[in-house]
Structures are given as C-alpha cells and as structure tokens.
Protein backbone atom coordinates (compact mmCIF):
# COMPACT_ATOMS: atom_id res chain seq x y z
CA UNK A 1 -2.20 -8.39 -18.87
CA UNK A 2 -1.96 -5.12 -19.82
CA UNK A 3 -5.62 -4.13 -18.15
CA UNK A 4 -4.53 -6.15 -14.81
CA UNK A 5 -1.35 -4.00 -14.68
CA UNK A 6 -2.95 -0.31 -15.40
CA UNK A 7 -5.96 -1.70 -12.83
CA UNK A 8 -3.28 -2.57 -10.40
CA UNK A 9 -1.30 0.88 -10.85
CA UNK A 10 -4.67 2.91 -10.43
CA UNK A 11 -5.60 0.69 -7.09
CA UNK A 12 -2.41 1.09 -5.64
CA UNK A 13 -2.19 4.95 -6.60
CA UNK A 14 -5.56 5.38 -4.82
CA UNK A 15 -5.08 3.58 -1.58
CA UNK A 16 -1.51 5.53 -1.31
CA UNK A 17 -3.46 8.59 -1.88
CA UNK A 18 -5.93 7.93 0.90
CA UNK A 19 -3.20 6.88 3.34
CA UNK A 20 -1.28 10.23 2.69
CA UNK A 21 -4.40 11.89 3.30
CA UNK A 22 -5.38 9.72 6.54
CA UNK A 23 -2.34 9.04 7.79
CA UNK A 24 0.08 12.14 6.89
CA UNK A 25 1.96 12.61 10.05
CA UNK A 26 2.58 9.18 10.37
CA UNK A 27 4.12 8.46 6.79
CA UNK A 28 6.92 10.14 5.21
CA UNK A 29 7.37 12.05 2.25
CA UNK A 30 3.66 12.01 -0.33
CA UNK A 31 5.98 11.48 -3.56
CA UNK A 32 7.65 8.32 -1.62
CA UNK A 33 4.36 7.17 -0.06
CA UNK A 34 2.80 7.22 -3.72
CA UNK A 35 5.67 6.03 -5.69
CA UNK A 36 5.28 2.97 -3.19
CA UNK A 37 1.80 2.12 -3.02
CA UNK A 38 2.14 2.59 -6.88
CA UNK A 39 4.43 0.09 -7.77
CA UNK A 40 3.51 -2.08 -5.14
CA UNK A 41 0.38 -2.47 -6.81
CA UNK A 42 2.19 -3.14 -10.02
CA UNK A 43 4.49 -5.62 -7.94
CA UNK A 44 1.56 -7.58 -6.92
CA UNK A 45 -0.31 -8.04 -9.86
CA UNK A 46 2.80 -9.24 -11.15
CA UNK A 47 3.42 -12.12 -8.43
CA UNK A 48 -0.69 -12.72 -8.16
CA UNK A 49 -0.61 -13.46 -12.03
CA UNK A 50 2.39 -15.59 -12.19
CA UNK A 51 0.96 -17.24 -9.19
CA UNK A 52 -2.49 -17.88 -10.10
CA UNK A 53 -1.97 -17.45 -14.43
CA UNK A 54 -4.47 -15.81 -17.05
CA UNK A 55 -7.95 -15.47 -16.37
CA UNK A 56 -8.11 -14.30 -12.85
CA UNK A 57 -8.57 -10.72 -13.56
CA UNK A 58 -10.29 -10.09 -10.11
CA UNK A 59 -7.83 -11.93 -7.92
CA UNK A 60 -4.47 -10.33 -9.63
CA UNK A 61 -6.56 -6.93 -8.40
CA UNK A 62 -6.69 -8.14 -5.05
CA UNK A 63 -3.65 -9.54 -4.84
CA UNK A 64 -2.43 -6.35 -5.95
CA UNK A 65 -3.96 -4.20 -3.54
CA UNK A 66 -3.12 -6.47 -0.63
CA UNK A 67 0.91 -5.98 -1.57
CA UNK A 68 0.52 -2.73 -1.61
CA UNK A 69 -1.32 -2.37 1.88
CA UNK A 70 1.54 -4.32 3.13
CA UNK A 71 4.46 -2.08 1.38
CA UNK A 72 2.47 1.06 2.61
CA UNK A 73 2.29 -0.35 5.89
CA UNK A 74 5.34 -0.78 5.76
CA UNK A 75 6.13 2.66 5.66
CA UNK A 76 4.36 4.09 8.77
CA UNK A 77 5.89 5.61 11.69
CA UNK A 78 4.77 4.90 15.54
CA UNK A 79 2.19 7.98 16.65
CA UNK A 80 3.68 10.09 18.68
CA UNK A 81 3.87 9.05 22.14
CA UNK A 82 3.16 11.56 25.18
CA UNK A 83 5.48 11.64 28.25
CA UNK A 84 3.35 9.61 30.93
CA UNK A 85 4.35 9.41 34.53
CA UNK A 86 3.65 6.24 36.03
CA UNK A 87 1.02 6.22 39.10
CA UNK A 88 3.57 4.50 41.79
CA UNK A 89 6.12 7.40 40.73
C-alpha cells in the first residue's frame, strides 16, 4: 500500500507539473495546481484500492491518475475570449 500511495503521489505531482507548464494562463496559482493534482493522486489510489482491494497495483495507478485529471480539470479557467462582432451587426 505504501508503494501504490508514493506511485500515486509521484503520478499526480507529474501530470500537475505538466499542466502548469501547458496550461499556465489557464490555471491558477502553481503551488495550488500542484498541491491538487498531488493529493488527488493520493485521493484516488485511496478510493481505486478500497474499490478494487490488494493486488491491483496497476489499476490503483490508473485510478489514481484519472482523479487527479479530473480535480486538475477541475481547476481550469475558460481561454480568454476576444471581442467578436457579429456579421449581421
């Protein structure tokens, strides 16, 4: 358990880290954004093992990462939207 949860911390560190640096002006502050996908990682190993039990060391990982894709996309902002006139205006 403790392997699935360090795994899960790392994965969810990592894809926080490459949204930050993907998607900065669209997320908010980089200590919130990996703080989140963090323990969102951590969150979803936690639900994918009690879900699925010992011995699924692959699947807790995915589960993991797929909470924290979800948290993280959670936190995005809409991209900034130009002024357009309409055509019949």
């Amino acid at each position: 358990m403790f392997l699935e949860a360090l795994g899960s911390a790392l994965l969810g560190f990592a894809l926080a880290w490459a949204a930050v640096h993907r998607l900065a002006d669209r997320l908010p502050a980089r200590g919130v954004v990996l703080v989140t996908g963090t323990l969102g990682g951590v969150f979803g190993a936690l639900v994918t093992h009690g879900a699925l039990g010992p011995g699924f060391f692959l699947a807790t990982l995915i589960g993991a990462v797929a909470v924290a894709a979800v948290l993280l996309s959670l936190l995005l902002r809409p991209a900034s939207r130009r002024l357009r006139r309409s055509a019949a205006a």
